[in-house]
Protein backbone atom coordinates (compact mmCIF):
# COMPACT_ATOMS: atom_id res chain seq x y z
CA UNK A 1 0.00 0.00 0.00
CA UNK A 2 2.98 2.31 0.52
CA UNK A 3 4.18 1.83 -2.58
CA UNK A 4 0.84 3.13 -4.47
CA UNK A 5 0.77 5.78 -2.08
CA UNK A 6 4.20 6.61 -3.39
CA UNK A 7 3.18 6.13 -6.72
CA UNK A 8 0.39 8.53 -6.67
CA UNK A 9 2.60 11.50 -5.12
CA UNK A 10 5.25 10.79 -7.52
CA UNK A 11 2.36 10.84 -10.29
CA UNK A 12 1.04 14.20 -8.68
CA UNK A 13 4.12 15.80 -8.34
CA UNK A 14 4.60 15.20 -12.26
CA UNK A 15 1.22 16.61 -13.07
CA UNK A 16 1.82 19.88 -10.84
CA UNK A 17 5.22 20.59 -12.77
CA UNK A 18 4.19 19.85 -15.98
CA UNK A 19 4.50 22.59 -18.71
CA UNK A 20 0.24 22.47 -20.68
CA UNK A 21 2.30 20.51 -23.72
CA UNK A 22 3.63 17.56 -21.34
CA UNK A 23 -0.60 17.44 -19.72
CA UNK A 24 -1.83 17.23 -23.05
CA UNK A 25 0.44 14.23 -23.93
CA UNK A 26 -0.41 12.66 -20.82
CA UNK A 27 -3.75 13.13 -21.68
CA UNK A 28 -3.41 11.14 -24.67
CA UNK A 29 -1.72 8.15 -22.86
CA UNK A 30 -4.58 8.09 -20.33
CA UNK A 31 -6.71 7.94 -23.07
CA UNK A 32 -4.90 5.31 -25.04
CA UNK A 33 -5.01 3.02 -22.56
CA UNK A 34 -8.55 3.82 -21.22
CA UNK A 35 -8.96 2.87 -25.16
CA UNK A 36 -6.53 -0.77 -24.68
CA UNK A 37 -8.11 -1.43 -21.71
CA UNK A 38 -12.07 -0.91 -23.58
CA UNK A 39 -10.92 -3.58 -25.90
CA UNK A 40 -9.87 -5.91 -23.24
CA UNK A 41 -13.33 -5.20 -21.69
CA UNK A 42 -14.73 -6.32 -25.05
CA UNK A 43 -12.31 -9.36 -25.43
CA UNK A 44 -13.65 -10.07 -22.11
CA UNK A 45 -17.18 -9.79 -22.17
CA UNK A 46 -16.77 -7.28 -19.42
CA UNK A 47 -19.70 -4.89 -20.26
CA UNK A 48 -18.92 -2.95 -16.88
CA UNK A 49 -15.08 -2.72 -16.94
CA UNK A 50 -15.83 -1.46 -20.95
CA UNK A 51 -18.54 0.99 -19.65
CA UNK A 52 -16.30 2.34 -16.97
CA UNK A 53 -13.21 2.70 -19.03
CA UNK A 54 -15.26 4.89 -21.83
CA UNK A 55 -16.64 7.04 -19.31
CA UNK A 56 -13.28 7.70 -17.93
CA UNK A 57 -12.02 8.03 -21.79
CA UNK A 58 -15.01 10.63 -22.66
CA UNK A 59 -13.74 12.44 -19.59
CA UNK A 60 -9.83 12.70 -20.75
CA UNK A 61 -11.27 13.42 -23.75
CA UNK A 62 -13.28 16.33 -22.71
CA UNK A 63 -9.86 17.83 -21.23
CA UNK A 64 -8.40 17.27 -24.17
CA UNK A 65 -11.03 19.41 -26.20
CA UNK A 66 -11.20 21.89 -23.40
CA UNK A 67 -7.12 22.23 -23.61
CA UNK A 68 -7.86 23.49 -27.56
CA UNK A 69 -6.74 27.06 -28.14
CA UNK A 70 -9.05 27.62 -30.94
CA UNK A 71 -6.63 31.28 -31.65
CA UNK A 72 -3.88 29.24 -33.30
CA UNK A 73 -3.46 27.97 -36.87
CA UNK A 74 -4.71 24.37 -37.49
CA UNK A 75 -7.10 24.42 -33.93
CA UNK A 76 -9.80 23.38 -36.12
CA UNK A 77 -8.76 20.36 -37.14
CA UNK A 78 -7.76 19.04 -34.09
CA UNK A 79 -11.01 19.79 -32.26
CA UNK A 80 -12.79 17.84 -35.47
CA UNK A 81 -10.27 15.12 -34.37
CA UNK A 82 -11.34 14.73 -30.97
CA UNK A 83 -15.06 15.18 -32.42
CA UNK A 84 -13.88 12.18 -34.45
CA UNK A 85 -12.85 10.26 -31.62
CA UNK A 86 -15.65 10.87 -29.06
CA UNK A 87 -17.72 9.32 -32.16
CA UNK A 88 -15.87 6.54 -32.86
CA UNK A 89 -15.72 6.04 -28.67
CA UNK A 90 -18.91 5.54 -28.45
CA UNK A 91 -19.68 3.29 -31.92
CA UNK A 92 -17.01 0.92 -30.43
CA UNK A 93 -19.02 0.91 -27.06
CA UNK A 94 -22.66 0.16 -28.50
CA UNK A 95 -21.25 -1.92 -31.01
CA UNK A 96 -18.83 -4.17 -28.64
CA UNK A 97 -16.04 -3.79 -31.42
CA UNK A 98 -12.71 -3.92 -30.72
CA UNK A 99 -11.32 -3.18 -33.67
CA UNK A 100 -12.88 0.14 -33.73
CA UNK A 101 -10.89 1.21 -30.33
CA UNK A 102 -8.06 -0.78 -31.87
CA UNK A 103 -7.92 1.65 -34.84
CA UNK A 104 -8.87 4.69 -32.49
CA UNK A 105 -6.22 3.81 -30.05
CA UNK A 106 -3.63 3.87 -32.84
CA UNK A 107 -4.82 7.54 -33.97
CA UNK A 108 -4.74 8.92 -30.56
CA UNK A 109 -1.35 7.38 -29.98
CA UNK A 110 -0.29 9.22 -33.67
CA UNK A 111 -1.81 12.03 -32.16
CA UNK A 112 0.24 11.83 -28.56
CA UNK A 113 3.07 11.87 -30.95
CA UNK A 114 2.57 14.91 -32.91
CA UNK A 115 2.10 16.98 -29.39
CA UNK A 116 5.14 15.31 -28.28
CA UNK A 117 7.12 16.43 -31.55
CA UNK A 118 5.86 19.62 -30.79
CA UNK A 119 6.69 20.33 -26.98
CA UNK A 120 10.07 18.68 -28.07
CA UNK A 121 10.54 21.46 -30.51
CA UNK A 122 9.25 24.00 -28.23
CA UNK A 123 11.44 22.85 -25.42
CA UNK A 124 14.52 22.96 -28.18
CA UNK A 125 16.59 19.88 -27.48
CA UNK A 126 15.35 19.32 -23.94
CA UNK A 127 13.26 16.12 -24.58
CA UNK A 128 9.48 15.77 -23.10
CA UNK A 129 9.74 14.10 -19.88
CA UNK A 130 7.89 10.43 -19.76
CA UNK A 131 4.17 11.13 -18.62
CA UNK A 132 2.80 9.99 -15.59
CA UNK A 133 0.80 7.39 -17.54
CA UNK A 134 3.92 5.39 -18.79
CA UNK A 135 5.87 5.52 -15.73
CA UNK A 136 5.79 2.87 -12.99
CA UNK A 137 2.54 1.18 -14.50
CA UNK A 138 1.26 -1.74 -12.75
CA UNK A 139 -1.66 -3.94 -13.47
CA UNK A 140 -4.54 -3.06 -10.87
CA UNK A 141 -3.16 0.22 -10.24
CA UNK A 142 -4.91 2.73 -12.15
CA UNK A 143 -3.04 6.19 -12.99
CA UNK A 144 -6.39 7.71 -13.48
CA UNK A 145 -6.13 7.52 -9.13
CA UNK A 146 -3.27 10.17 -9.55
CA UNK A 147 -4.72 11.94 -12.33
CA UNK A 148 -7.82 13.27 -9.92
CA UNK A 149 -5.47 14.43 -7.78
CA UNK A 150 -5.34 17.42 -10.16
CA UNK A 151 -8.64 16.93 -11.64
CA UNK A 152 -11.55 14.96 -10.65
CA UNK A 153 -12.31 12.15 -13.65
């Protein structure tokens, strides 16, 4: 139990310093896996663990639309993405299809990758730090625990 507890802090800690570029890549990593673990859910049969895990992925998702700064070049586009992928969310849901999140969880991950091209450039050759969503993951321990420590999902 001390360990989590650890865990979490550590996670916090990350999420307080992080510049709005390294959040919005962590964002996508939540989501990706909230995406991994709907198909899983699906795999499974698990019609509760695949209803929970698309709520919590409609709520990184709204983040993600509300982090949008619809004053720059190109903001368009990405909120149509994220349009895109709240639609696609929730065909894969009703439809118990995994290889609808599959798909979707490979265009969000293209996605993460893009911001984190970007913040790399931005940060010149300082590279991103790893989000809080790939570090120190362990089955049964959910990051989206540290994640509401910032913002409640």
């Amino acid at each position: 139990m001390t360990t989590h507890r650890n865990q979490l802090a550590y996670q916090e800690s990350v999420v307080r310093n992080a510049s709005l570029g390294e959040l919005v890549i962590t964002l996508h990593d939540i989501l990706a896996r909230d995406l991994h673990a709907g198909i899983g859910a699906i795999e499974a049969k698990d019609a509760q663990t695949l209803a929970a895990k698309t709520k919590h992925g409609f709520l990184v998702l709204a983040r993600l639309e509300g982090s949008v700064n619809t004053d720059i070049e190109g903001a368009e586009k990405i909120a149509r993405f994220y349009v895109m992928v709240r639609e696609q969310m929730l065909k894969g849901q009703v439809r118990r299809d995994s290889a609808i999140l599959r798909q979707l969880a490979g265009f969000v991950t293209d996605m993460r990758e893009a911001w984190a091209e970007v913040q790399g450039r931005e940060e010149g050759v300082k590279p991103a730090p790893e989000s809080f969503a790939q570090v120190h993951h362990h089955p049964g321990h959910e990051v989206a625990e540290a994640a509401a420590a910032s913002w409640k999902a």
